[in-house]
N, C-alpha and C. Protein backbone atom coordinates (compact mmCIF):
# COMPACT_ATOMS: atom_id res chain seq x y z
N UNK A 1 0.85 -1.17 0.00
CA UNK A 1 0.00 0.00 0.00
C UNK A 1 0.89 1.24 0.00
N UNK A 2 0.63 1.97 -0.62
CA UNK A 2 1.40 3.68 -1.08
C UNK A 2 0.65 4.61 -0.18
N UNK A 3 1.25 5.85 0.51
CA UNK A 3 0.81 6.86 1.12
C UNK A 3 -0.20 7.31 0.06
N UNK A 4 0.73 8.27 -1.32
CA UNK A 4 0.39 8.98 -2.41
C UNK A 4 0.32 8.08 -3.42
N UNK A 5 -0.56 9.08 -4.42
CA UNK A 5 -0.22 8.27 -5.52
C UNK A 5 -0.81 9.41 -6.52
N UNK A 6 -0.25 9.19 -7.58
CA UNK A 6 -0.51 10.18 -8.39
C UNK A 6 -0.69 9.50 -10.30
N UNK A 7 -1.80 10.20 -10.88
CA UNK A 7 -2.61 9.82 -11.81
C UNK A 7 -2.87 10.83 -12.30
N UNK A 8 -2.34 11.21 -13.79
CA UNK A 8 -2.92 12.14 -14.61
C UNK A 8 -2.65 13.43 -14.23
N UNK A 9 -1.94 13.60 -13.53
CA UNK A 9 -1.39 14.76 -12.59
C UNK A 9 -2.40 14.93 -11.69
N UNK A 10 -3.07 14.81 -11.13
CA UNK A 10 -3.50 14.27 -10.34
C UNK A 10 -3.35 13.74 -8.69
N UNK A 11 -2.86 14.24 -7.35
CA UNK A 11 -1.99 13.39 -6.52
C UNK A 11 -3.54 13.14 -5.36
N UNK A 12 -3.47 11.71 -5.14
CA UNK A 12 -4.06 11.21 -4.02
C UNK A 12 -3.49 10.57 -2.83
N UNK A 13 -4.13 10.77 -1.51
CA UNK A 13 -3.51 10.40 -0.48
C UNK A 13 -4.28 9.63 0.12
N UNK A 14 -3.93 8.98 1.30
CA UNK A 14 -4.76 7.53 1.45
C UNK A 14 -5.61 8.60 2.94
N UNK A 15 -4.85 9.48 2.90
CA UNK A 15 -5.54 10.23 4.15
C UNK A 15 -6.35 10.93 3.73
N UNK A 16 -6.59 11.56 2.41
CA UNK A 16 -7.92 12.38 1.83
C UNK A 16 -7.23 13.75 1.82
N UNK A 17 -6.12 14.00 2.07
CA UNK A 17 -5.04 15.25 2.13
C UNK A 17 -4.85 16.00 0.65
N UNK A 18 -5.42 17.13 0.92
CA UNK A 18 -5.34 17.83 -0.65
C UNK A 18 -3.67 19.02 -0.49
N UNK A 19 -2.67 18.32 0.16
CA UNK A 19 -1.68 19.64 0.48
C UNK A 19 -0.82 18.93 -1.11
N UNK A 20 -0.55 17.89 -1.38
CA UNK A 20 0.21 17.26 -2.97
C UNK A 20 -0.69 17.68 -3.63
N UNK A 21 -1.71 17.60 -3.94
CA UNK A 21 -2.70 18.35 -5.03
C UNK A 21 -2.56 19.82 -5.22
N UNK A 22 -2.40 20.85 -4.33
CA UNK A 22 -2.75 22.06 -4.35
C UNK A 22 -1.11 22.29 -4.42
N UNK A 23 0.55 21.86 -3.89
CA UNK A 23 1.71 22.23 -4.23
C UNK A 23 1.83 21.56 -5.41
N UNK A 24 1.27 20.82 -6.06
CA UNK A 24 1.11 20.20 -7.36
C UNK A 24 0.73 21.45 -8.85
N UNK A 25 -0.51 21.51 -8.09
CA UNK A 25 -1.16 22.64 -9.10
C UNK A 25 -0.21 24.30 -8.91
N UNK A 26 0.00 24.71 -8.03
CA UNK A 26 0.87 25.64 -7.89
C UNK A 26 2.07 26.06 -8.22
N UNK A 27 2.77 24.69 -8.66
CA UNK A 27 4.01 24.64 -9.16
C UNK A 27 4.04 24.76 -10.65
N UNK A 28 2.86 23.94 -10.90
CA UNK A 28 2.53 24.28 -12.41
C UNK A 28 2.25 25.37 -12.86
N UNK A 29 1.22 26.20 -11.98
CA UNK A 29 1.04 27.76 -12.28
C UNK A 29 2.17 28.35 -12.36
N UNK A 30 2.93 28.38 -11.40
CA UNK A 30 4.31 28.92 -11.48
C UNK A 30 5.21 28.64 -12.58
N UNK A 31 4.85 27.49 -12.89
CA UNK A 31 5.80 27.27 -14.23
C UNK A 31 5.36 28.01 -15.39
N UNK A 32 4.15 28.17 -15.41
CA UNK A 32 3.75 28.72 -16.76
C UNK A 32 3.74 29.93 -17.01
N UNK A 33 3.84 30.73 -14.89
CA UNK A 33 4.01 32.29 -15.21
C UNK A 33 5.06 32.90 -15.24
N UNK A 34 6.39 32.10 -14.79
CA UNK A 34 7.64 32.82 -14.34
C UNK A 34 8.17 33.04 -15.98
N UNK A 35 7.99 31.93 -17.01
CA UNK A 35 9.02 32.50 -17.90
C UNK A 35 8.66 33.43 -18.84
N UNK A 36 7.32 33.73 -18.44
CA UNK A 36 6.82 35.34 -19.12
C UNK A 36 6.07 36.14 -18.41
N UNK A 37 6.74 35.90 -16.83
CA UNK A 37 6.71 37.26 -16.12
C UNK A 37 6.84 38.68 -16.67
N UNK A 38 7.88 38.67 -16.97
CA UNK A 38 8.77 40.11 -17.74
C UNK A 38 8.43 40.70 -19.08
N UNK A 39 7.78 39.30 -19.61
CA UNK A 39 7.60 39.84 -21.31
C UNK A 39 6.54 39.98 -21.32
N UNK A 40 5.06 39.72 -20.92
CA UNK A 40 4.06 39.71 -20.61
C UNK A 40 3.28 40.57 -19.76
N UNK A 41 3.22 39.58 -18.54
CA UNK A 41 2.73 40.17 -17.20
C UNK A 41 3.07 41.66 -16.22
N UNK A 42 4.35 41.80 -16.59
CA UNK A 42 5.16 43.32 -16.42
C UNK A 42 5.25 43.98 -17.05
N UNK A 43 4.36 43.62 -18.37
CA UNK A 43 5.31 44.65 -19.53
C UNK A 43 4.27 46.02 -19.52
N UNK A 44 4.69 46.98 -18.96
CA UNK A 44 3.89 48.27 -19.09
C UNK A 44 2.91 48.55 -20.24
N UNK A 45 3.74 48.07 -21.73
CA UNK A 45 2.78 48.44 -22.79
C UNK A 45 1.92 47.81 -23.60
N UNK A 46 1.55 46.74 -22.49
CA UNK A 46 0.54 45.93 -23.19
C UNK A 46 -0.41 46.03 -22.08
N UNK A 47 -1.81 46.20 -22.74
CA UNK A 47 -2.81 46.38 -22.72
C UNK A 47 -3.05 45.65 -21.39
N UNK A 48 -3.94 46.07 -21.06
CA UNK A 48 -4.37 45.54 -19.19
C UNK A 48 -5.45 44.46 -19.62
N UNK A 49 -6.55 44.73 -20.36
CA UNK A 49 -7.08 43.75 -20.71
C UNK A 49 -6.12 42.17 -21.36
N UNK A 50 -5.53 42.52 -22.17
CA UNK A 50 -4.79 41.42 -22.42
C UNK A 50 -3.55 40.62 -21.68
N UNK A 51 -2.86 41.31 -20.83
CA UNK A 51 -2.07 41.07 -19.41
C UNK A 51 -3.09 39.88 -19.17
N UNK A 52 -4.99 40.47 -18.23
CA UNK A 52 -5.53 39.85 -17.89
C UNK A 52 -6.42 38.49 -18.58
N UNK A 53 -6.13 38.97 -19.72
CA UNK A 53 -6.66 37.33 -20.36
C UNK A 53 -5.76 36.27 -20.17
N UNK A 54 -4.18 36.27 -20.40
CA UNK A 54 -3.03 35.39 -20.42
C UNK A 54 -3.31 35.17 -18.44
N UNK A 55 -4.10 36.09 -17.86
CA UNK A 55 -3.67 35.49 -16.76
C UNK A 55 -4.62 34.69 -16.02
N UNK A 56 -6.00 34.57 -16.82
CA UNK A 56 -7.12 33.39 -16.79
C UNK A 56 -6.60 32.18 -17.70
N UNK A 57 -6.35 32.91 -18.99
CA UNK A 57 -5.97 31.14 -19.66
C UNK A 57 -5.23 30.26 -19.61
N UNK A 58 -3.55 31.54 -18.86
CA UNK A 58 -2.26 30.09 -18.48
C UNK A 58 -2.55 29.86 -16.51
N UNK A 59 -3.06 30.82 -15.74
CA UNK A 59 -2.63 30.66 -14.22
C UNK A 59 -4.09 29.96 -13.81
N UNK A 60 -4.99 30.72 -14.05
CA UNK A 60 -6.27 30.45 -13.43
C UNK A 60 -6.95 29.20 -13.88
N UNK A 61 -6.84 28.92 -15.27
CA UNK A 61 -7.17 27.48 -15.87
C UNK A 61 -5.86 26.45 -15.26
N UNK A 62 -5.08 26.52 -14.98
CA UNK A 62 -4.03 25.93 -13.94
C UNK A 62 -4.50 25.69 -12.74
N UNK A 63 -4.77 26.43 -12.23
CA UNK A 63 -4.60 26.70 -10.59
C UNK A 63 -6.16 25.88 -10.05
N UNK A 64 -6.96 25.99 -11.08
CA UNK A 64 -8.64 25.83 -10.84
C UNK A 64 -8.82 24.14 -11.55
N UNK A 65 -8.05 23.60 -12.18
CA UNK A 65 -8.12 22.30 -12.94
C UNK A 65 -8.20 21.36 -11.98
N UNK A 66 -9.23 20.35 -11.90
CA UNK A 66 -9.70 19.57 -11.24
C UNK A 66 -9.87 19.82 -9.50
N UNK A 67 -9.95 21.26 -9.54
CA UNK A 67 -10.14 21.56 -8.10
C UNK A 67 -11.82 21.60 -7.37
N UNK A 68 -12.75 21.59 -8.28
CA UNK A 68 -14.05 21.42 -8.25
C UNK A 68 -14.21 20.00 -7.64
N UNK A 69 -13.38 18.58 -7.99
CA UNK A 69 -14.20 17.34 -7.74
C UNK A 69 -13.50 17.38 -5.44
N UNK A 70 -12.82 18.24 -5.08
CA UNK A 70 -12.19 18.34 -4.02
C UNK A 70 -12.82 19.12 -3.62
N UNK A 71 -12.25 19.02 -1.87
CA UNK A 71 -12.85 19.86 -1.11
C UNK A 71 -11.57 20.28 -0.27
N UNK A 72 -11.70 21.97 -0.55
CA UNK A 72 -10.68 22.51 -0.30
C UNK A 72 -10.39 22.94 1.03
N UNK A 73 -10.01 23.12 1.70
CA UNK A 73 -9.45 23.37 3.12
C UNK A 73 -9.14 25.04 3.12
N UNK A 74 -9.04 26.36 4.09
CA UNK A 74 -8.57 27.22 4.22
C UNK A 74 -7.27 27.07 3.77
N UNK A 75 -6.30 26.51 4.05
CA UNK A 75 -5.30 26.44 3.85
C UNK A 75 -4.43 25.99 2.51
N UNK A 76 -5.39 25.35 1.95
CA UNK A 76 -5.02 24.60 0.50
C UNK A 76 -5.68 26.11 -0.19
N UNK A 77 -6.89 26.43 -0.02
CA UNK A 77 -6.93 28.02 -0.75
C UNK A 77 -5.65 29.13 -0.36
N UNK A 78 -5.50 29.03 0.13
CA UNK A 78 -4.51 29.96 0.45
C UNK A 78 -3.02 30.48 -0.48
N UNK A 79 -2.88 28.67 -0.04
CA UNK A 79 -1.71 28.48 -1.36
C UNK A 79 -1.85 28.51 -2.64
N UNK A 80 -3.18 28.30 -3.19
CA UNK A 80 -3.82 28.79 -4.64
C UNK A 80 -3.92 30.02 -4.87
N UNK A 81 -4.43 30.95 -3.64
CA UNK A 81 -4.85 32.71 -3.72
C UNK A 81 -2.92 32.95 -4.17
N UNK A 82 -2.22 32.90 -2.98
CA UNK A 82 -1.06 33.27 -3.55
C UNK A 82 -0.72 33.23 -4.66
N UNK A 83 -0.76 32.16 -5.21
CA UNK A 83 -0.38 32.29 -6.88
C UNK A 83 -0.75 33.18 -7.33
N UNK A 84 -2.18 32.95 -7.47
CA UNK A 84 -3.00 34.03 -8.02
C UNK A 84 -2.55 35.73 -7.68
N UNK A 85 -2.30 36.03 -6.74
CA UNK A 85 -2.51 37.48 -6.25
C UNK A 85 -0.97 37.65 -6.56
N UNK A 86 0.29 36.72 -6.80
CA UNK A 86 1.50 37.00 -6.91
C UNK A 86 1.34 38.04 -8.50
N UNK A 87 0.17 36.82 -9.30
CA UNK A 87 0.32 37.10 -11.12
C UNK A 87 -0.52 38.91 -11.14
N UNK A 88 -1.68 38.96 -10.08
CA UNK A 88 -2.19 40.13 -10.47
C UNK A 88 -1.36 41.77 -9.82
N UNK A 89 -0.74 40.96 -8.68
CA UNK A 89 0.06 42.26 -8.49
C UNK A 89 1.08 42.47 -9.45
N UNK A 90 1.78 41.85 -9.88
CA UNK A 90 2.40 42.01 -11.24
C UNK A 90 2.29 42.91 -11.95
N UNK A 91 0.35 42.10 -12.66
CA UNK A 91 0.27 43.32 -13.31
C UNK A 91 -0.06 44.60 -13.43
N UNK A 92 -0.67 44.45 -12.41
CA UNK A 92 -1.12 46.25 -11.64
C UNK A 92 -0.01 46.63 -11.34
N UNK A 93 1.36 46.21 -11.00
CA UNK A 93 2.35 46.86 -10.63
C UNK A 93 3.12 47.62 -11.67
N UNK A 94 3.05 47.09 -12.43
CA UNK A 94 3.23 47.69 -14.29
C UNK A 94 2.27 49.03 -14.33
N UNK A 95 1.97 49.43 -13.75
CA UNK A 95 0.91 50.72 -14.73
C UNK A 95 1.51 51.55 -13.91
N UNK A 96 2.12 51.53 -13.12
CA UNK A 96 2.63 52.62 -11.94
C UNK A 96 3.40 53.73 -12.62
């Protein structure tokens, strides 16, 4: 018998523990926002609307993927909001 186990990206625990699921999904967000932090998400002269579309279709469709069939804990949101609020201060930080 396995603690974890993981399927489809996907991670399950025999304890019902969503903390591998949610540093799972987070890491992925992160992957998809760091390498166009700068060219993108910071970049002063692109459009705020469009900043904010790239940041529903690569972070938020990330961060939110299969998080509906779970039940999330304060704490497992938490570590999802961060992501999230890391990508939007970003880009509000750009218009300054």
């Amino acid at each position: 018998v396995v603690t974890e186990y993981k399927n489809l990206g996907s991670a399950t625990t025999i304890d019902g523990c969503n903390r591998a699921f949610v540093r799972g999904r987070a890491a992925v967000a992160l992957g998809a926002y760091v390498p166009l932090s700068k060219k993108i998400f910071q970049c002063p002269w692109l459009n705020t609307q469009l900043r904010l579309f790239f940041l529903h279709s690569l972070v938020v469709s990330t961060l939110s993927f299969n998080a509906r069939v779970r039940a999330l804990g304060a704490a497992e949101v938490k570590v999802l909001n961060a992501v999230y609020m890391r990508v939007v201060r970003a880009i509000f930080s750009s218009q300054r």
